[in-house]
C-alpha atoms as a PDB file:
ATOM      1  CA  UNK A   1      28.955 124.251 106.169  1.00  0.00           C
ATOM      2  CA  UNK A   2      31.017 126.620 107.453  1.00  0.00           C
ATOM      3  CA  UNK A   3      32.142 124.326 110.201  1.00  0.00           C
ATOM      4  CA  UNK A   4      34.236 122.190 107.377  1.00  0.00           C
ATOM      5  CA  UNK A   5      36.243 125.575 107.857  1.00  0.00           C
ATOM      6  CA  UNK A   6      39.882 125.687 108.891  1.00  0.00           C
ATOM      7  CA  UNK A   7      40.546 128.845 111.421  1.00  0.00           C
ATOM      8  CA  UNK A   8      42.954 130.468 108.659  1.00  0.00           C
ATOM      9  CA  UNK A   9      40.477 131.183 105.424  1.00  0.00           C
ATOM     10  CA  UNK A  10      43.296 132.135 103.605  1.00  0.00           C
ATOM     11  CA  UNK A  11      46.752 133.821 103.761  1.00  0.00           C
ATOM     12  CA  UNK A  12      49.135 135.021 101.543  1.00  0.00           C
ATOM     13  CA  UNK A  13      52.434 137.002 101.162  1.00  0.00           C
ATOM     14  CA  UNK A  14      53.760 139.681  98.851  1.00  0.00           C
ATOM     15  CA  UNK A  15      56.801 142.538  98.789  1.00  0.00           C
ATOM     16  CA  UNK A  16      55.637 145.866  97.658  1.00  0.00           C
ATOM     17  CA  UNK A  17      55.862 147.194  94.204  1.00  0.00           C
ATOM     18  CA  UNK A  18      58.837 148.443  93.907  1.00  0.00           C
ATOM     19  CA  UNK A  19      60.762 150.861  94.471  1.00  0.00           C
ATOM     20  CA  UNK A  20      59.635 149.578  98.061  1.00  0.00           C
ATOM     21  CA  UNK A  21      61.384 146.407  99.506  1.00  0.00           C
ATOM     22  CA  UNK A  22      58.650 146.774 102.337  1.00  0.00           C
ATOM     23  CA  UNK A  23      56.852 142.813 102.463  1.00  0.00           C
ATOM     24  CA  UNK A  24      53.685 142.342 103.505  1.00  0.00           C
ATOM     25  CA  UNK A  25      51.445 139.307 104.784  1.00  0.00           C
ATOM     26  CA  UNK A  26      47.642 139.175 104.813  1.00  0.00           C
ATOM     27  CA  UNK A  27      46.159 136.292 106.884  1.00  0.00           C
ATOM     28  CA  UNK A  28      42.254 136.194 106.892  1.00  0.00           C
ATOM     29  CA  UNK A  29      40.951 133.525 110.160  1.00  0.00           C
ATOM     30  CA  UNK A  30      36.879 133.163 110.687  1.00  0.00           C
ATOM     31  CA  UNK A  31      36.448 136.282 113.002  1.00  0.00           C
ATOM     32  CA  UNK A  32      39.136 138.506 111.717  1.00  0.00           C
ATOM     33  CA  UNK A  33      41.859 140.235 108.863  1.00  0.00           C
ATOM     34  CA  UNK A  34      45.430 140.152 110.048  1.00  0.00           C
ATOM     35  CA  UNK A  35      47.720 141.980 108.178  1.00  0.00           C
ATOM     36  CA  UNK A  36      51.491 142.224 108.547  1.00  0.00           C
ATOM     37  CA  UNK A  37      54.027 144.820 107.581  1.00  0.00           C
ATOM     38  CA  UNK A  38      58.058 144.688 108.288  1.00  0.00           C
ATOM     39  CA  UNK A  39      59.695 147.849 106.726  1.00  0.00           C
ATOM     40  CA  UNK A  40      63.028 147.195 104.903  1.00  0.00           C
ATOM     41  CA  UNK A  41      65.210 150.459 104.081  1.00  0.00           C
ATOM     42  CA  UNK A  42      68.279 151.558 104.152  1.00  0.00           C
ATOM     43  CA  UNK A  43      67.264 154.694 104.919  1.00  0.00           C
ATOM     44  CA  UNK A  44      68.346 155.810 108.382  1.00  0.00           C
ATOM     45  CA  UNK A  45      64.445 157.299 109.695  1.00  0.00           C
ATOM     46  CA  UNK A  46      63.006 153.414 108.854  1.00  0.00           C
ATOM     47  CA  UNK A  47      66.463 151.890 110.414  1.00  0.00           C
ATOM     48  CA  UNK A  48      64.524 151.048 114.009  1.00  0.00           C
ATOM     49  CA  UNK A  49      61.077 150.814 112.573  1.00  0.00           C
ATOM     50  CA  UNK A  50      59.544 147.687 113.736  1.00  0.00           C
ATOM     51  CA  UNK A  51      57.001 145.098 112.081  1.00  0.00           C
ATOM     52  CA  UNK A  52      53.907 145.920 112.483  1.00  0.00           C
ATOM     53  CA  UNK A  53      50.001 143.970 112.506  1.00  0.00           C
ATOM     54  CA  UNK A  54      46.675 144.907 112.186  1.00  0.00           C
ATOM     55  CA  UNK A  55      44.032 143.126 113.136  1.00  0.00           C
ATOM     56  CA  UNK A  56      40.377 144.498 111.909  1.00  0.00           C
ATOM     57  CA  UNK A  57      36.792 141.806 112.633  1.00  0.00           C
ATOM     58  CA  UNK A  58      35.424 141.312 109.316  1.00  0.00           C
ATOM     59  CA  UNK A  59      32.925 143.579 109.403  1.00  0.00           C
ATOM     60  CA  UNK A  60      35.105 146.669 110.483  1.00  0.00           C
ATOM     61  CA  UNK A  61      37.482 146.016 107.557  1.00  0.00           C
ATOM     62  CA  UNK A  62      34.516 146.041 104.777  1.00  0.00           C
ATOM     63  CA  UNK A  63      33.985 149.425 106.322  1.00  0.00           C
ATOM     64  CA  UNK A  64      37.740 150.309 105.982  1.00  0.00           C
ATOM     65  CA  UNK A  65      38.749 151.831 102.820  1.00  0.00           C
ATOM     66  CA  UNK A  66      42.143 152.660 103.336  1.00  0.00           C
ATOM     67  CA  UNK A  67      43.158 149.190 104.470  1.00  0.00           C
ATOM     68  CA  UNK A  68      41.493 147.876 100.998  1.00  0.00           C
ATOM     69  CA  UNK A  69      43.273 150.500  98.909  1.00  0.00           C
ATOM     70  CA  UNK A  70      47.011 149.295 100.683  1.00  0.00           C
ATOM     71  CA  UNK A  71      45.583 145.062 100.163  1.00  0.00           C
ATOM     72  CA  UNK A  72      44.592 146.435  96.470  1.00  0.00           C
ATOM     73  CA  UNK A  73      48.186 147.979  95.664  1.00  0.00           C
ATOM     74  CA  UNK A  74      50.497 145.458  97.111  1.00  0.00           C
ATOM     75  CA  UNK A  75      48.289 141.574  96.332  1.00  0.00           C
ATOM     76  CA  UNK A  76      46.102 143.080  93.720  1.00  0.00           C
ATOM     77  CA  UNK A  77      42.412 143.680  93.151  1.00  0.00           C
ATOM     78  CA  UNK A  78      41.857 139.669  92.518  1.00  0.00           C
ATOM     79  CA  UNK A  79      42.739 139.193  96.006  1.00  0.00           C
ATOM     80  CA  UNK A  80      40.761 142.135  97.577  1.00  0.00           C
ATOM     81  CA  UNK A  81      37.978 140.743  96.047  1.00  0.00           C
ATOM     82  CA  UNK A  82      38.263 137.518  97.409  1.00  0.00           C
ATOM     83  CA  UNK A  83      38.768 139.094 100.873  1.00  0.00           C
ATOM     84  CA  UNK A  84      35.303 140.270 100.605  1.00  0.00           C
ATOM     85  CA  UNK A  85      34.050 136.990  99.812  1.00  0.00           C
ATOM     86  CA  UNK A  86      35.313 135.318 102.595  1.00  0.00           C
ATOM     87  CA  UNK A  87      34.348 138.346 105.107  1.00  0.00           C
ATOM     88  CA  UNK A  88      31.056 138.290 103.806  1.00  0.00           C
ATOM     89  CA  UNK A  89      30.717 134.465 104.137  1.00  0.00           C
ATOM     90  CA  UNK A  90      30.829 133.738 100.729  1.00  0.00           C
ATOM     91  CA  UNK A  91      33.206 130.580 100.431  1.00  0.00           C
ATOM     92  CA  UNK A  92      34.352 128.889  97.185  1.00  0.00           C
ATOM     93  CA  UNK A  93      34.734 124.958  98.926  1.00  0.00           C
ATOM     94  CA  UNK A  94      35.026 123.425  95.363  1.00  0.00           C
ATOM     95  CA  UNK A  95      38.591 125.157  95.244  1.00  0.00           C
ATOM     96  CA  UNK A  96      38.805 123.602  98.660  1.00  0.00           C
ATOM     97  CA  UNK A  97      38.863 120.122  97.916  1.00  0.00           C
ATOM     98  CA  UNK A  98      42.155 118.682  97.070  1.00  0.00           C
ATOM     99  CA  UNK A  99      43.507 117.574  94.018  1.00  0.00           C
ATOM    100  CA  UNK A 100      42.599 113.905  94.295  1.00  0.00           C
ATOM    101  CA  UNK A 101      39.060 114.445  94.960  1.00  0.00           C
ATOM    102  CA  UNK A 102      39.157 116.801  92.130  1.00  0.00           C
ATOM    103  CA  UNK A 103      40.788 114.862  89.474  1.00  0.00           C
ATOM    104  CA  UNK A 104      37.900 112.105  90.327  1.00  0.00           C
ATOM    105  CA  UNK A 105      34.884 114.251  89.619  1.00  0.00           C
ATOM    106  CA  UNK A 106      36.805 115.528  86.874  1.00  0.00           C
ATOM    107  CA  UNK A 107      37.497 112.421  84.877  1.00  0.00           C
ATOM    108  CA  UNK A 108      33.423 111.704  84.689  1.00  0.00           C
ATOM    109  CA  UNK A 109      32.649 114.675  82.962  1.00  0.00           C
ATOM    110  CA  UNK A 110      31.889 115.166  78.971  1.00  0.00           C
ATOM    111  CA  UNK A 111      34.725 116.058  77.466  1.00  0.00           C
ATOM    112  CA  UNK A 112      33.422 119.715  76.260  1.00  0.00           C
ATOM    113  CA  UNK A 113      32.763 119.964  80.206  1.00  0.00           C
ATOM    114  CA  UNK A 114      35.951 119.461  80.986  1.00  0.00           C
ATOM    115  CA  UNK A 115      37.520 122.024  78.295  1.00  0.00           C
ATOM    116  CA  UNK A 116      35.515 124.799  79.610  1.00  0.00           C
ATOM    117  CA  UNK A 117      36.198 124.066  83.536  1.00  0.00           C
ATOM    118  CA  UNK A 118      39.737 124.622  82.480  1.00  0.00           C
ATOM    119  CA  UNK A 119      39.387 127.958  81.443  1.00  0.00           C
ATOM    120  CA  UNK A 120      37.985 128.608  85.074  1.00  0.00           C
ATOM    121  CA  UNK A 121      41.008 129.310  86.937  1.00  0.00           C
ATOM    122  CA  UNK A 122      45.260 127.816  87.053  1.00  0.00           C
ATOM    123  CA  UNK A 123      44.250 125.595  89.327  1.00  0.00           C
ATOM    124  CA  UNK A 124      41.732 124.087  87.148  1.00  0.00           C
ATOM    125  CA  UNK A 125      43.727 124.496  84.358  1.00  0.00           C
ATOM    126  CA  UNK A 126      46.421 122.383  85.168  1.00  0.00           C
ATOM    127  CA  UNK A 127      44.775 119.449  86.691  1.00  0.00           C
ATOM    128  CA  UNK A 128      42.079 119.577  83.804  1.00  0.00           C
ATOM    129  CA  UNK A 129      45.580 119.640  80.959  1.00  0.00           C
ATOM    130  CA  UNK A 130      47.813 116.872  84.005  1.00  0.00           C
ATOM    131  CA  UNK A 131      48.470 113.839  82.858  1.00  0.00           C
ATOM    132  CA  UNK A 132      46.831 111.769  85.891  1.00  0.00           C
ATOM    133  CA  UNK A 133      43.471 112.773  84.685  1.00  0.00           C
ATOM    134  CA  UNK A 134      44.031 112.190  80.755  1.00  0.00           C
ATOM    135  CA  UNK A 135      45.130 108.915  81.900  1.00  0.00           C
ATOM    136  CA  UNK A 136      42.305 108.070  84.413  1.00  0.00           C
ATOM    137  CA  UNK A 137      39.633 109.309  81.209  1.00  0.00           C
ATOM    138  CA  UNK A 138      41.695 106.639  78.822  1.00  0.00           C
ATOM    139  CA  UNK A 139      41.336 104.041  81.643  1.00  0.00           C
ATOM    140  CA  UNK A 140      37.598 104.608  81.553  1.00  0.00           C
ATOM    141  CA  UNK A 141      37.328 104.678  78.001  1.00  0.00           C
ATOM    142  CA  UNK A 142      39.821 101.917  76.949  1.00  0.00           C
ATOM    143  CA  UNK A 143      39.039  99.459  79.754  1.00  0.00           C
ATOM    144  CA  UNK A 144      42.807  97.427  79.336  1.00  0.00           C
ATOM    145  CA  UNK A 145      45.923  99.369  78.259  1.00  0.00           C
ATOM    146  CA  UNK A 146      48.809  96.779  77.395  1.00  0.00           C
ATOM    147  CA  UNK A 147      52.315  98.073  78.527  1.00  0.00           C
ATOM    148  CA  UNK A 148      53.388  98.983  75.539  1.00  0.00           C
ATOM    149  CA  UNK A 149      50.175 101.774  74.864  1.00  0.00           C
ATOM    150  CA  UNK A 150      51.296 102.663  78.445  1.00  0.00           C
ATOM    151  CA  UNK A 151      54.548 103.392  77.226  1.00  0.00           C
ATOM    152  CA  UNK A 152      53.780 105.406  74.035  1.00  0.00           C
ATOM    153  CA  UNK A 153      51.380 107.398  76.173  1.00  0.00           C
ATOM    154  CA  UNK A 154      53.881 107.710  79.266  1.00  0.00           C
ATOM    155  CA  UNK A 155      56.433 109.728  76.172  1.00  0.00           C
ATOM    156  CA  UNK A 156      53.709 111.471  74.598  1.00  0.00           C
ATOM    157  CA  UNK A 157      51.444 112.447  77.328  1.00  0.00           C
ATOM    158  CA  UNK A 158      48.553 111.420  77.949  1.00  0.00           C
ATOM    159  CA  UNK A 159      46.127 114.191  76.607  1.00  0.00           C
ATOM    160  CA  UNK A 160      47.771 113.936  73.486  1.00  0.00           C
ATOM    161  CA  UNK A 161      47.693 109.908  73.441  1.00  0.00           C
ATOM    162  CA  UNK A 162      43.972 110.336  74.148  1.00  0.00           C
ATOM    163  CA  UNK A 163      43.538 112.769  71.039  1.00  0.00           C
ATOM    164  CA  UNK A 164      45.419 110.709  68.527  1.00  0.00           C
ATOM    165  CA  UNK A 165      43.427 108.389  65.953  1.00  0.00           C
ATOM    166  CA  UNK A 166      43.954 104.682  65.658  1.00  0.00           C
ATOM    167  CA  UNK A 167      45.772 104.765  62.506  1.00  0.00           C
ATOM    168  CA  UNK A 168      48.346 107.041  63.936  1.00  0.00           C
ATOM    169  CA  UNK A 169      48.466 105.674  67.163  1.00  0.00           C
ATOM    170  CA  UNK A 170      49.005 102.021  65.335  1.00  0.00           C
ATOM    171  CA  UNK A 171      51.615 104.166  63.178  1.00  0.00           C
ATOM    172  CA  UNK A 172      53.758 104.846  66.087  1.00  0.00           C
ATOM    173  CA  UNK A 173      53.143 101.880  68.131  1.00  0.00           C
ATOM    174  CA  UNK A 174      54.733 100.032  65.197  1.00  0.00           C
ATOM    175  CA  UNK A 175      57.931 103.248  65.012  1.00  0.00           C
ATOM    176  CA  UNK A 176      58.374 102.158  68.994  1.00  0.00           C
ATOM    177  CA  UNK A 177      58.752  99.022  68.178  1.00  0.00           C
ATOM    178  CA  UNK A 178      60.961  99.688  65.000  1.00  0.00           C
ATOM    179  CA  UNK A 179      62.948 101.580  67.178  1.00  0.00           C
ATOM    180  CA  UNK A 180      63.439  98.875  70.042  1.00  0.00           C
ATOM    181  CA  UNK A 181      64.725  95.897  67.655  1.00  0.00           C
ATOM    182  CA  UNK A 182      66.810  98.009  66.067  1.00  0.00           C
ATOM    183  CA  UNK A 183      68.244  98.916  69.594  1.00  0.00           C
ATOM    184  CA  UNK A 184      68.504  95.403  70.168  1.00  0.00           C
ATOM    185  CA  UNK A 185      70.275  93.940  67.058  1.00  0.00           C
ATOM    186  CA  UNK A 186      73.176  96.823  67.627  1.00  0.00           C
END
């Protein structure tokens, strides 16, 4: 499995907390940690200090605690853990898979399946609350969706189309159309 790896696991930037302006990037590849440092200041002592990079194998940086305590402060203990994952060979390929394959499994679940997956992560979140996958579940469901149901659900979003009984959805199907003679006798 780990062969469906790309070299870079994972990278990510970040500028101190302030009052630093110092920025930082952390690149993690199969065999090592890379992390990056360019020192901003006005100061005149940091003037000529030049960016520097470490580069620690994975298993020299699990036994490096002052490294973790500098990746803790400036990306935060939600990234250090992750770091550990990945140096201990513990990789998460379901947030791997893009979108698209995503949205597909997605859309089969139960519906209580997919309100608890979205509470997993922001990533999850937002394609389990996006509009593509409330519309590919009402596809499923609905089988044919004349244009003007497309419409209604195109200004109301999808979710909410989804979640909205017959007799209301009739009730505004009927406002839309109110709405569009009226537009056209004027």
């Amino acid at each position: 499995m780990a062969s469906l790896l790309e070299e870079n696991l994972f990278e990510t930037r970040a500028q101190a907390p302030a009052p630093s302006k110092d920025f930082y990037q952390l690149i993690v590849t199969q065999k090592e940690v890379i992390f990056r440092w360019w020192k901003i200041s006005l100061r005149s002592e940091f003037r000529e200090t030049k960016p520097g990079e470490l580069k620690e194998s994975h298993e020299y940086f699990l036994d490096d605690p002052s490294l973790q305590i500098q990746i803790a402060v400036i990306f935060g203990a939600n990234i250090l853990e992750h770091i550990f994952n990945l140096c201990r060979g513990n990789f998460d390929f379901l947030e791997r898979l893009p979108d698209s394959l995503l949205l597909y499994i997605i859309s089969f679940l139960e519906l209580e399946d997919i309100a608890r997956l979205s509470q997993v992560s922001h990533r999850f979140e937002t394609i389990c609350n996006s509009d593509t996958l409330w519309e590919k579940i009402v596809q499923n469901l609905c089988g044919t969706i004349t244009p003007e149901m497309r419409a209604l659900a195109e200004e109301v979003g999808w979710k909410q189309f989804f979640f909205t009984n017959k007799l209301q959805l009739q009730l505004q199907l009927r406002r839309r159309r109110q709405k569009q003679d009226d537009s056209k006798t004027k």
